[in-house]
C-alpha atoms as a PDB file:
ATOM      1  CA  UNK A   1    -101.766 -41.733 -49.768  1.00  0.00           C
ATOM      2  CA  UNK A   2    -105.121 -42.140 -47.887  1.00  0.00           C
ATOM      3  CA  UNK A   3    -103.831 -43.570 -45.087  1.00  0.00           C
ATOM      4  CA  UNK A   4    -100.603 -41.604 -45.142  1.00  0.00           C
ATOM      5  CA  UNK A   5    -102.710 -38.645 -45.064  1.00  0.00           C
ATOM      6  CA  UNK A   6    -105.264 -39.859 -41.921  1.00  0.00           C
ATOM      7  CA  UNK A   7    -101.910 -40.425 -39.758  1.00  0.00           C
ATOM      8  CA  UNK A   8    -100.800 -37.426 -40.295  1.00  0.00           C
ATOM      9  CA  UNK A   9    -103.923 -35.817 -39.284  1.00  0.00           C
ATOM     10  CA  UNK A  10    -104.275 -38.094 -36.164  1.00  0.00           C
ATOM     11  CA  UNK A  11    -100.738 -36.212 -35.504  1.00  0.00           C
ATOM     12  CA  UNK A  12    -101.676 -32.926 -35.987  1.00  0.00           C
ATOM     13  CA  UNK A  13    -105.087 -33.324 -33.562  1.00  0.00           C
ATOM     14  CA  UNK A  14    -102.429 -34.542 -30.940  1.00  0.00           C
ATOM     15  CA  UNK A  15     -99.877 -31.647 -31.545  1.00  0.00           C
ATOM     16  CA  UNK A  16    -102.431 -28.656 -31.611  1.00  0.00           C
ATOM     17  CA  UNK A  17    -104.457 -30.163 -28.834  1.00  0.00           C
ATOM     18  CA  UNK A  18    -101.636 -30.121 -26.600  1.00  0.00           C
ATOM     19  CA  UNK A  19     -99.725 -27.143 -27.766  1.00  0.00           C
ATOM     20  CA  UNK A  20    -103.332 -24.864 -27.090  1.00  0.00           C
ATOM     21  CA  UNK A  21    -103.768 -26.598 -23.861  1.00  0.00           C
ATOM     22  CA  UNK A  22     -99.977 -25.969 -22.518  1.00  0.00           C
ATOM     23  CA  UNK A  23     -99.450 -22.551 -24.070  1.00  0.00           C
ATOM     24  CA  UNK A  24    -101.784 -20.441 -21.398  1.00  0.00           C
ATOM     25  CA  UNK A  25    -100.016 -22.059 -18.420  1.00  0.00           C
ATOM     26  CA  UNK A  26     -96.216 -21.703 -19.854  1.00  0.00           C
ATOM     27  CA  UNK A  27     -97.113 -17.962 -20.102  1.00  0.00           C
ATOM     28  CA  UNK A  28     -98.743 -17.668 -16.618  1.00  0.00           C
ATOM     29  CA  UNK A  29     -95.743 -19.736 -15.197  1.00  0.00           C
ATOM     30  CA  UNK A  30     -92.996 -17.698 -16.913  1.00  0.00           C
ATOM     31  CA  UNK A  31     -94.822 -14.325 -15.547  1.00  0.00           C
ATOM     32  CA  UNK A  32     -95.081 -16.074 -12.178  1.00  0.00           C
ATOM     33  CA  UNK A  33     -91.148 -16.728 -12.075  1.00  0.00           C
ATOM     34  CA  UNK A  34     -89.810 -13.496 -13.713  1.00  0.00           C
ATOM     35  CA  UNK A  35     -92.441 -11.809 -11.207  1.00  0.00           C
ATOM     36  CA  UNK A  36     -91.264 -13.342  -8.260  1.00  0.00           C
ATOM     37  CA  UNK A  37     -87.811 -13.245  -9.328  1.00  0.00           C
ATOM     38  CA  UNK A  38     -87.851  -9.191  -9.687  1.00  0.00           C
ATOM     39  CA  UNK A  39     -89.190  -9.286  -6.225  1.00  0.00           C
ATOM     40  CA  UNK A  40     -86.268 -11.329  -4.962  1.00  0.00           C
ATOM     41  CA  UNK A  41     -88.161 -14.682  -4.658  1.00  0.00           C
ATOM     42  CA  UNK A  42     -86.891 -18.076  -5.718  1.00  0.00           C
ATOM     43  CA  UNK A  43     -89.872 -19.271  -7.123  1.00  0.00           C
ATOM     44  CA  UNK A  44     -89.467 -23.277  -7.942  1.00  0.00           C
ATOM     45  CA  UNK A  45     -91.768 -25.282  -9.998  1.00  0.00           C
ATOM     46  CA  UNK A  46     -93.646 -26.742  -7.602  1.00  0.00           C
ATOM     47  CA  UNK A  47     -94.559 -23.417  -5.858  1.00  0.00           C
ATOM     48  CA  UNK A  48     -95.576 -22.151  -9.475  1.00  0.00           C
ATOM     49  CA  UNK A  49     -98.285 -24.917  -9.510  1.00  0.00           C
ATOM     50  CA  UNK A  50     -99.479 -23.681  -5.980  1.00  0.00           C
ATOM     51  CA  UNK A  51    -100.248 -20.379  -7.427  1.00  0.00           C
ATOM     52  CA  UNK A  52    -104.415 -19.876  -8.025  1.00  0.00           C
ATOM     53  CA  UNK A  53    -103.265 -18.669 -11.577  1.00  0.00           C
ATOM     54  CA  UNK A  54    -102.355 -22.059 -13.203  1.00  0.00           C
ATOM     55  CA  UNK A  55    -106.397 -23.487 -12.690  1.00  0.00           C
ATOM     56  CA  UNK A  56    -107.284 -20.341 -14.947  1.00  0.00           C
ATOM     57  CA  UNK A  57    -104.669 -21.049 -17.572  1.00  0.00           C
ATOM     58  CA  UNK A  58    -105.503 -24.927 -17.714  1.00  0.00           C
ATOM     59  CA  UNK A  59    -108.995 -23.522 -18.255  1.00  0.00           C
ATOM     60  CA  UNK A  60    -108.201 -21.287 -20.765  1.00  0.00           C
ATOM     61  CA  UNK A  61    -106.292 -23.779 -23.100  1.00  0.00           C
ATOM     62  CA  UNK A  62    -109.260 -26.070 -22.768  1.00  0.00           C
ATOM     63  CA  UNK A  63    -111.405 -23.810 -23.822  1.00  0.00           C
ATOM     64  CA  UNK A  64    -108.851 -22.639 -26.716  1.00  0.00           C
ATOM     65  CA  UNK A  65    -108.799 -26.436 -27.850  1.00  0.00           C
ATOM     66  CA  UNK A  66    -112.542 -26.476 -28.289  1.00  0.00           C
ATOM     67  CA  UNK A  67    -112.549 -23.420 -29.889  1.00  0.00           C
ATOM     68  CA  UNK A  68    -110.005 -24.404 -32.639  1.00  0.00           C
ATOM     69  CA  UNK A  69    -111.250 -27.907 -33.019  1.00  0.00           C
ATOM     70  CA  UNK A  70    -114.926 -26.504 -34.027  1.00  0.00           C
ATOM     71  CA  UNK A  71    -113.574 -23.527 -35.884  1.00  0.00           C
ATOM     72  CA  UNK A  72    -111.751 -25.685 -37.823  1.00  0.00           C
ATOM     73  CA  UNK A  73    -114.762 -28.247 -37.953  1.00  0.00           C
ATOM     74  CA  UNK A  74    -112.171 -31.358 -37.046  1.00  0.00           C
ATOM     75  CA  UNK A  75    -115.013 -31.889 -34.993  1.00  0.00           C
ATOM     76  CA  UNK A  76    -118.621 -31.585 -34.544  1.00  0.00           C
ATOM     77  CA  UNK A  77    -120.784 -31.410 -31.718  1.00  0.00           C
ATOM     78  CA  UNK A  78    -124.735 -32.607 -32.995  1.00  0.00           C
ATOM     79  CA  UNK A  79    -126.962 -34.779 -32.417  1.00  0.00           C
ATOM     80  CA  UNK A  80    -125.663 -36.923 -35.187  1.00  0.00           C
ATOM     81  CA  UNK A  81    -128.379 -39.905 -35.506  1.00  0.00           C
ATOM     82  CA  UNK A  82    -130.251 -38.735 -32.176  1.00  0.00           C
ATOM     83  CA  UNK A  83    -133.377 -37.321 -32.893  1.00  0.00           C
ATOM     84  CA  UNK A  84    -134.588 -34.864 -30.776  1.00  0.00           C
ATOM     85  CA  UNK A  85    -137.959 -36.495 -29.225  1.00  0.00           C
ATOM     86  CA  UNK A  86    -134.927 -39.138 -28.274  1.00  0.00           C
ATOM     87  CA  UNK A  87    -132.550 -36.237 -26.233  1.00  0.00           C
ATOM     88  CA  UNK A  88    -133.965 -37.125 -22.478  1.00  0.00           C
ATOM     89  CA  UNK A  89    -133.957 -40.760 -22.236  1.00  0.00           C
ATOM     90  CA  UNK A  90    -130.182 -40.815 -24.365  1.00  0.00           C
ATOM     91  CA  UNK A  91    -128.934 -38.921 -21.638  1.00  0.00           C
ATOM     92  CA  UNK A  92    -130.880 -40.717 -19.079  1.00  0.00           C
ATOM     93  CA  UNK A  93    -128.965 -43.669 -20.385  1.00  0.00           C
ATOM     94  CA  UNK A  94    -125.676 -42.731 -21.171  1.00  0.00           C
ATOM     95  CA  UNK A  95    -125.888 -41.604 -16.854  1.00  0.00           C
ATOM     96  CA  UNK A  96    -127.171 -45.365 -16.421  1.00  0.00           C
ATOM     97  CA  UNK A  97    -123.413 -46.479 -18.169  1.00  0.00           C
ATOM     98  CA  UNK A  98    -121.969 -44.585 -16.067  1.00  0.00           C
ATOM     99  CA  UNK A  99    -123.505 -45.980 -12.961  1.00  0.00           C
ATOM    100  CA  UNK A 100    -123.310 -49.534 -14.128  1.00  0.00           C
ATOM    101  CA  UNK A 101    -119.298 -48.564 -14.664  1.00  0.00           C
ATOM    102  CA  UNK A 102    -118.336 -46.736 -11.408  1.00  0.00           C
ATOM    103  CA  UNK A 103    -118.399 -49.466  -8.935  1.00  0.00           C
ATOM    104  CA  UNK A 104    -116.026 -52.162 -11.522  1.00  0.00           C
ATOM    105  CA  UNK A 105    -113.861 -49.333 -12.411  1.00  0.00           C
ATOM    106  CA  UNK A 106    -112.950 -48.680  -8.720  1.00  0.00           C
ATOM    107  CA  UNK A 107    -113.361 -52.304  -7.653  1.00  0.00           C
ATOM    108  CA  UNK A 108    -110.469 -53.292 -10.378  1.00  0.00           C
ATOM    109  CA  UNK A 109    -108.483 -50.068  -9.029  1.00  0.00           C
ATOM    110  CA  UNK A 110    -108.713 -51.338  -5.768  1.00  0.00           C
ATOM    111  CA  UNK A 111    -107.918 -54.973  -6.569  1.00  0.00           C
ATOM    112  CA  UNK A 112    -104.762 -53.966  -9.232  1.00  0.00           C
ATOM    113  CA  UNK A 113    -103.609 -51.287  -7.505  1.00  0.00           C
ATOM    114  CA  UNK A 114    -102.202 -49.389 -10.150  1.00  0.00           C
ATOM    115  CA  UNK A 115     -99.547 -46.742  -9.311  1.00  0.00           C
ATOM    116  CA  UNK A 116    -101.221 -43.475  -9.599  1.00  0.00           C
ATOM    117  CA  UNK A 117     -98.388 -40.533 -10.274  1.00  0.00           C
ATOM    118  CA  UNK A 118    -100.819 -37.524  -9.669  1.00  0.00           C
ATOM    119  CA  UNK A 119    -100.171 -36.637  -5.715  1.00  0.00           C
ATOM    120  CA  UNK A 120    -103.282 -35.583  -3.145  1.00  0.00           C
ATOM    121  CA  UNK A 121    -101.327 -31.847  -3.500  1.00  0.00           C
ATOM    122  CA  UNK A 122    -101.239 -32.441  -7.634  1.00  0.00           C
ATOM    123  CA  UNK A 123    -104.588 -33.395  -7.311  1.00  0.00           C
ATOM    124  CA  UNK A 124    -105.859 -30.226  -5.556  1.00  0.00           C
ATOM    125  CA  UNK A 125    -103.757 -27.725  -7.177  1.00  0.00           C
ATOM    126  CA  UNK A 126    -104.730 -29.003 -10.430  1.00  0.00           C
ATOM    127  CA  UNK A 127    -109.164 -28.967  -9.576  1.00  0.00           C
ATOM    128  CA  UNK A 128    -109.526 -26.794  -6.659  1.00  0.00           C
ATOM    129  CA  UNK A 129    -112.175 -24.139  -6.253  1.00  0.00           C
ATOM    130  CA  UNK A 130    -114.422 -23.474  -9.421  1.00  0.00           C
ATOM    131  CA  UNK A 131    -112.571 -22.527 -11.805  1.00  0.00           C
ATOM    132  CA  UNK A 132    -111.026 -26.336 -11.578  1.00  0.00           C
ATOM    133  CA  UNK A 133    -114.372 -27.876 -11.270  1.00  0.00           C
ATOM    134  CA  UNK A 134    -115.197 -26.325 -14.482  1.00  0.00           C
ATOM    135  CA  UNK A 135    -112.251 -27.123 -15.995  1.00  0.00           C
ATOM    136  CA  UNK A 136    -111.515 -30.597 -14.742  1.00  0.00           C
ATOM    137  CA  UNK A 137    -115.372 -31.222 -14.145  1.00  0.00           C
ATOM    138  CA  UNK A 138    -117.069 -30.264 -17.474  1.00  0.00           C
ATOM    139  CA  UNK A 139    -114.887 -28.721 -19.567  1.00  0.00           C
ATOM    140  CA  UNK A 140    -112.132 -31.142 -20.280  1.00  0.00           C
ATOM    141  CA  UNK A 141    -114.480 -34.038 -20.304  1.00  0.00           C
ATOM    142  CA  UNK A 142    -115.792 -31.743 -23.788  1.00  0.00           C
ATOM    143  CA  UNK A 143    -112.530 -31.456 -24.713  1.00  0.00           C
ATOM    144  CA  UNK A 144    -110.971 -35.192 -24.524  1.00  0.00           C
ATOM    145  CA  UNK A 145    -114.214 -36.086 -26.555  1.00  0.00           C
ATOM    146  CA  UNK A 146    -113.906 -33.770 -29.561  1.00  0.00           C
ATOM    147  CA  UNK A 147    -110.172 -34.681 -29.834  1.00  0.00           C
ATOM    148  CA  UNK A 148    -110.938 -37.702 -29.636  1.00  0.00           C
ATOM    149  CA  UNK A 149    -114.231 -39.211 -30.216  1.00  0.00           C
ATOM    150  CA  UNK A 150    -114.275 -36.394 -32.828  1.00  0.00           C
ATOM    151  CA  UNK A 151    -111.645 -35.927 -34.652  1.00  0.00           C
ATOM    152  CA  UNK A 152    -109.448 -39.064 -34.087  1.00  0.00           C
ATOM    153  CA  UNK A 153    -112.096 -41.753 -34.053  1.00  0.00           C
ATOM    154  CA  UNK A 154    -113.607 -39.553 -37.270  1.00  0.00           C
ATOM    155  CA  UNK A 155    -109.968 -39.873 -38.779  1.00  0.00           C
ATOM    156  CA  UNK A 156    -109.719 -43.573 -38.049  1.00  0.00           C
ATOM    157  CA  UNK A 157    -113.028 -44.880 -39.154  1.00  0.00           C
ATOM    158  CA  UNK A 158    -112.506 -43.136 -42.845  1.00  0.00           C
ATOM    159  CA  UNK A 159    -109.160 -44.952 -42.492  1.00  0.00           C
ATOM    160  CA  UNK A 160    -110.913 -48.369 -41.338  1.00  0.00           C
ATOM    161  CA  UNK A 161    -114.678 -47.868 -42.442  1.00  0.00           C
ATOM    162  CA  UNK A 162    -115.310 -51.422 -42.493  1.00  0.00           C
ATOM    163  CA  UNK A 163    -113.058 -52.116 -39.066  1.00  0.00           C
ATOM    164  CA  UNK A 164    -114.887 -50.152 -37.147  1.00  0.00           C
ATOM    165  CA  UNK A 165    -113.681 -51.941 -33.779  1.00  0.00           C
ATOM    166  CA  UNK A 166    -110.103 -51.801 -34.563  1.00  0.00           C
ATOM    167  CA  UNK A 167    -110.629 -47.878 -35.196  1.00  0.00           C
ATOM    168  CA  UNK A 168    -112.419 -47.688 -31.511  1.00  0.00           C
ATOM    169  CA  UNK A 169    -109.388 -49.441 -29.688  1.00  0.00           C
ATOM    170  CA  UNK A 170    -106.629 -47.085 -31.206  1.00  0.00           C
ATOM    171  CA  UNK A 171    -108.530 -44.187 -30.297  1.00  0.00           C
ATOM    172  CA  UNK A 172    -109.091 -45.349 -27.039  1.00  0.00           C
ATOM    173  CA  UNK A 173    -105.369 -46.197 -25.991  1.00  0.00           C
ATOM    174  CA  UNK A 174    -104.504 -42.609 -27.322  1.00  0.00           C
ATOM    175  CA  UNK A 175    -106.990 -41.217 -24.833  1.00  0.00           C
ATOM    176  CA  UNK A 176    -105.464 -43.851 -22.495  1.00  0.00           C
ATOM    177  CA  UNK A 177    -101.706 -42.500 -22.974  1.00  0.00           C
ATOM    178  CA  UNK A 178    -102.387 -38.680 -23.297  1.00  0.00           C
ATOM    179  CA  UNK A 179    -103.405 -38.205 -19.389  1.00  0.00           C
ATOM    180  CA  UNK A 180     -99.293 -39.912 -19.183  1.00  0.00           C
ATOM    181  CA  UNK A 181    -100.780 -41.565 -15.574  1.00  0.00           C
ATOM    182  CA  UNK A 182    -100.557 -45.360 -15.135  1.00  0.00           C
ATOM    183  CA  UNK A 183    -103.666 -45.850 -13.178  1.00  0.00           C
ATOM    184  CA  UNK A 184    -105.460 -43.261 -15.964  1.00  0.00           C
ATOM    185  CA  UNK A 185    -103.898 -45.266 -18.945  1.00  0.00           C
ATOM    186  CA  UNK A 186    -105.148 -48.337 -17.778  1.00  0.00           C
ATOM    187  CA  UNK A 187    -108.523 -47.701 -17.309  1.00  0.00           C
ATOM    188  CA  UNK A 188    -108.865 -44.568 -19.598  1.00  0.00           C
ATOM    189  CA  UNK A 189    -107.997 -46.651 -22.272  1.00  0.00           C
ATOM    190  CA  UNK A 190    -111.279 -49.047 -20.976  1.00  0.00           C
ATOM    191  CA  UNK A 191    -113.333 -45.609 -20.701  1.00  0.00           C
ATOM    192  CA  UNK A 192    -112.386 -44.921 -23.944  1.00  0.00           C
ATOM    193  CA  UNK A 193    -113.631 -47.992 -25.844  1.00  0.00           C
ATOM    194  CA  UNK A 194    -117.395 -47.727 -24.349  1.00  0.00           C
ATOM    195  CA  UNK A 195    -117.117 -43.868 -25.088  1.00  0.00           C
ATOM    196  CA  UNK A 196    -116.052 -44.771 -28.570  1.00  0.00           C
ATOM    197  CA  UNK A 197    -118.465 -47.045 -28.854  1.00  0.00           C
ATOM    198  CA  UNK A 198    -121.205 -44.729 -27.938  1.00  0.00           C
ATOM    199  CA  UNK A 199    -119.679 -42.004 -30.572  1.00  0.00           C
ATOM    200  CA  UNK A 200    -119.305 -44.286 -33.498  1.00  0.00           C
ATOM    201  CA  UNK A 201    -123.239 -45.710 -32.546  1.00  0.00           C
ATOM    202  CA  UNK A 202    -124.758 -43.008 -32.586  1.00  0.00           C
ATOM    203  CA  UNK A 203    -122.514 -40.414 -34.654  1.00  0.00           C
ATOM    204  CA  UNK A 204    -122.641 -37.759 -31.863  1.00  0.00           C
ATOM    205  CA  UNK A 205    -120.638 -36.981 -29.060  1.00  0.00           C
ATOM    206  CA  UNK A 206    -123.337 -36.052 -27.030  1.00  0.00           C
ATOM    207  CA  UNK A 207    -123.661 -39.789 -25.096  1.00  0.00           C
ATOM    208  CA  UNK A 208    -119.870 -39.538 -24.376  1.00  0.00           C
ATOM    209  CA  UNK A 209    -119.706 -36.448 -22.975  1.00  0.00           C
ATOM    210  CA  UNK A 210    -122.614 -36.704 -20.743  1.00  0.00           C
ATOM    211  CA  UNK A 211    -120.714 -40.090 -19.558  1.00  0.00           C
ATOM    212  CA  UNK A 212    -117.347 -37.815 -19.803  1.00  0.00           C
ATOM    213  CA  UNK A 213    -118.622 -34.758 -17.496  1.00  0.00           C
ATOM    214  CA  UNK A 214    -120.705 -37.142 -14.611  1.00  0.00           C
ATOM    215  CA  UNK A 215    -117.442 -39.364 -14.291  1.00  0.00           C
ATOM    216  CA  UNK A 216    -115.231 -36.227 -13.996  1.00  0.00           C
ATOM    217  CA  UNK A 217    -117.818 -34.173 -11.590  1.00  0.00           C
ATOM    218  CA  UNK A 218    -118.385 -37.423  -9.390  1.00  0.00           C
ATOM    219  CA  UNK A 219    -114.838 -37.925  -8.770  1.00  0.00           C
ATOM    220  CA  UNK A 220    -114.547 -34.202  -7.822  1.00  0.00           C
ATOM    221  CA  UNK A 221    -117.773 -33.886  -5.847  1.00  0.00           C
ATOM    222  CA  UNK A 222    -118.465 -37.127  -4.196  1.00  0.00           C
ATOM    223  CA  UNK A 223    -116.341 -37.189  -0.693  1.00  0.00           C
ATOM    224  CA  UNK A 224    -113.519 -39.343   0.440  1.00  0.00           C
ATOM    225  CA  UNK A 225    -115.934 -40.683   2.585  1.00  0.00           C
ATOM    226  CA  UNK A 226    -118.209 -41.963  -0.042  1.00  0.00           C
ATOM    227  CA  UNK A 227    -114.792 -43.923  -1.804  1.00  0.00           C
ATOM    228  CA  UNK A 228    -113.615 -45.344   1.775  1.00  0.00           C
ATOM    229  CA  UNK A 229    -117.299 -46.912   1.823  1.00  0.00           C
ATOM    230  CA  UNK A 230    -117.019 -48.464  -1.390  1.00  0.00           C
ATOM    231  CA  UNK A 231    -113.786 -50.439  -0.131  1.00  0.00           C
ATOM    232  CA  UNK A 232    -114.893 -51.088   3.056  1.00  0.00           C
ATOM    233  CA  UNK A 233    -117.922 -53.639   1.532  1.00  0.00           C
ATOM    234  CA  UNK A 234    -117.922 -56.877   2.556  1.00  0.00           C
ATOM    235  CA  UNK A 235    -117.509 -59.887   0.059  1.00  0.00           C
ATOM    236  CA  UNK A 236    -121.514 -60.444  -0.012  1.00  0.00           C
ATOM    237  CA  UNK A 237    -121.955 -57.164  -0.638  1.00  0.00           C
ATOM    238  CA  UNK A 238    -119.099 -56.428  -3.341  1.00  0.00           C
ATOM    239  CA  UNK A 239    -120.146 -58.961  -5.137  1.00  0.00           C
ATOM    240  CA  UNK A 240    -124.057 -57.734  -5.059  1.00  0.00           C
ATOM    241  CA  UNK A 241    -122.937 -54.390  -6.052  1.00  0.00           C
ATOM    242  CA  UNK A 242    -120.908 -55.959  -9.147  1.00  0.00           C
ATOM    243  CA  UNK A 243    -123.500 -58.179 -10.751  1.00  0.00           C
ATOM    244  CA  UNK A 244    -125.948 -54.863 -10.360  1.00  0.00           C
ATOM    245  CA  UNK A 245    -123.722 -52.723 -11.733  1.00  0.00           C
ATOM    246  CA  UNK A 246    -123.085 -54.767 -14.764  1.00  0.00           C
ATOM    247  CA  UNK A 247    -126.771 -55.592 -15.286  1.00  0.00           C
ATOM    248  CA  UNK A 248    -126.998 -52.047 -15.376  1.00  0.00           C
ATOM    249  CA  UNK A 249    -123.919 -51.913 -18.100  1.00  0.00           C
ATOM    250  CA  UNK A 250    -125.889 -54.382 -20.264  1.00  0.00           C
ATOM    251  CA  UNK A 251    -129.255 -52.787 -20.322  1.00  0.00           C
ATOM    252  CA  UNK A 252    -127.504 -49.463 -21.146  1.00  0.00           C
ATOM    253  CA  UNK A 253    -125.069 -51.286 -23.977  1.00  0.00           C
ATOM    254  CA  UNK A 254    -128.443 -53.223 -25.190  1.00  0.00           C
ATOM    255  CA  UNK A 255    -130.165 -49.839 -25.392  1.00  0.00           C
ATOM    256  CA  UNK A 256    -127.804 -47.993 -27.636  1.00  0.00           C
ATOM    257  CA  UNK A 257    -127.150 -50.966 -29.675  1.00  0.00           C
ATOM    258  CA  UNK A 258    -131.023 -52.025 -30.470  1.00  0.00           C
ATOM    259  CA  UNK A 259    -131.513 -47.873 -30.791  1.00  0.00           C
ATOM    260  CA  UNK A 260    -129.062 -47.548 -33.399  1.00  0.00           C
ATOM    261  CA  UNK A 261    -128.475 -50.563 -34.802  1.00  0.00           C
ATOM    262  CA  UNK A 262    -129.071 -49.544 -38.596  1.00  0.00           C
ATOM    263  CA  UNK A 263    -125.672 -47.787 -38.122  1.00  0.00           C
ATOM    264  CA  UNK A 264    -123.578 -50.766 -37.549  1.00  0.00           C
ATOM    265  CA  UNK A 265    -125.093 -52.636 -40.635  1.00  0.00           C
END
């Protein structure tokens, strides 16, 4: 019954999440057609994504799923076992994962090539101007981590208290397979066992997010330029960059774990 019961939770986080996040941009898109269609246009699909409108409605629903996921306290955003005098130099290190992560992450992507389905015109229509920086930047990282860091991984680890790690994979191929991209399933699902990790280690979202929001807002805010550098490295120098970045993953992971290491036991 218990575990019949956390399933069936894990189902209704996924169902809400995406019905609050889709609902705001069906309506804008359905006044967008009918509009254009009273005017004499033939509005398609893709020109309905081209319209400023659809950034706003994304935002909305994201903000919509945060709303109802707190309201409904399937998720909570504290400082779980962080104490306060401790708030600077978590975040400090939950940016160092992030660092130590960003060069692997796009070496591997590089090196697999991994079909990416989201178009440069996708791309932009889906996080141009502010309103998708917000979105897309900050707001969906917040998001993605209540539904699941919150509320899944909370669901899963009542399920699987003494399987912790088992509980942290699941949730992290669900965050893996809800963005529906290859190249984002691959290594969200990666993203989303460190940012597990980090959740179920400390019991707060906070580390997450703050991973969450400077991976988003890089990718957004760093140029093209910066990216074509990256690949450009010579072997000497890729291979410089990747033993630095993962010293930097370890000190960060050795951190957190020596930190809060009376919660794992």
């Amino acid at each position: 019954m218990k575990k019949t019961k956390g399933i069936l939770d894990i189902i209704k986080y996924l169902l809400v999440y995406g019905l609050l996040l889709v609902t705001p941009v069906t309506i804008i898109a359905v006044i967008e057609v009918v509009s254009d269609h009273l005017k004499g246009g033939t509005m398609d699909s893709e020109a309905v994504w081209q319209t400023p409108y659809m950034t706003t409605g994304l935002l909305v629903g994201t903000l919509l799923c945060i709303a109802v996921f707190l309201w409904r306290r399937w998720a909570a955003l504290n400082l779980g076992k962080i104490r306060r005098s401790d708030l600077a130099m978590v975040i400090l290190m939950s940016l160092l994962l992030f660092l130590g992560w960003c060069f692997p992450e796009d070496f591997l992507n590089r090196l697999i090539d991994i079909p990416d389905k989201l178009t440069a015109e996708d791309y932009d229509n889906l996080t141009g101007g502010i309103v998708g920086l917000i979105d897309t930047g900050i707001m969906t990282p917040v998001a993605e981590e209540i539904l699941c860091r919150g509320a899944i991984l909370g669901a899963l680890l009542r399920l699987m208290p003494r399987r912790p790690w088992i509980a942290i994979v699941i949730q992290a191929l669900i965050f893996g397979l809800i963005h529906m991209n290859p190249v984002q399933i691959v290594f969200g699902t990666l993203y989303g066992v460190m940012l597990g990790w980090l959740a179920w280690r400390t019991s707060s979202l906070l580390p997450g997010i703050v991973v969450h929001v400077a991976n988003n807002s890089s990718v957004l805010l760093l140029p093209d330029a910066f990216d074509e550098s990256l690949a450009k490295l010579n072997t000497p120098m890729t291979i410089t960059a990747l033993v630095v970045s993962f010293a930097i993953l370890v000190l960060g992971f050795r951190w957190f774990q020596k930190k809060y290491r009376f919660i794992a036991e």
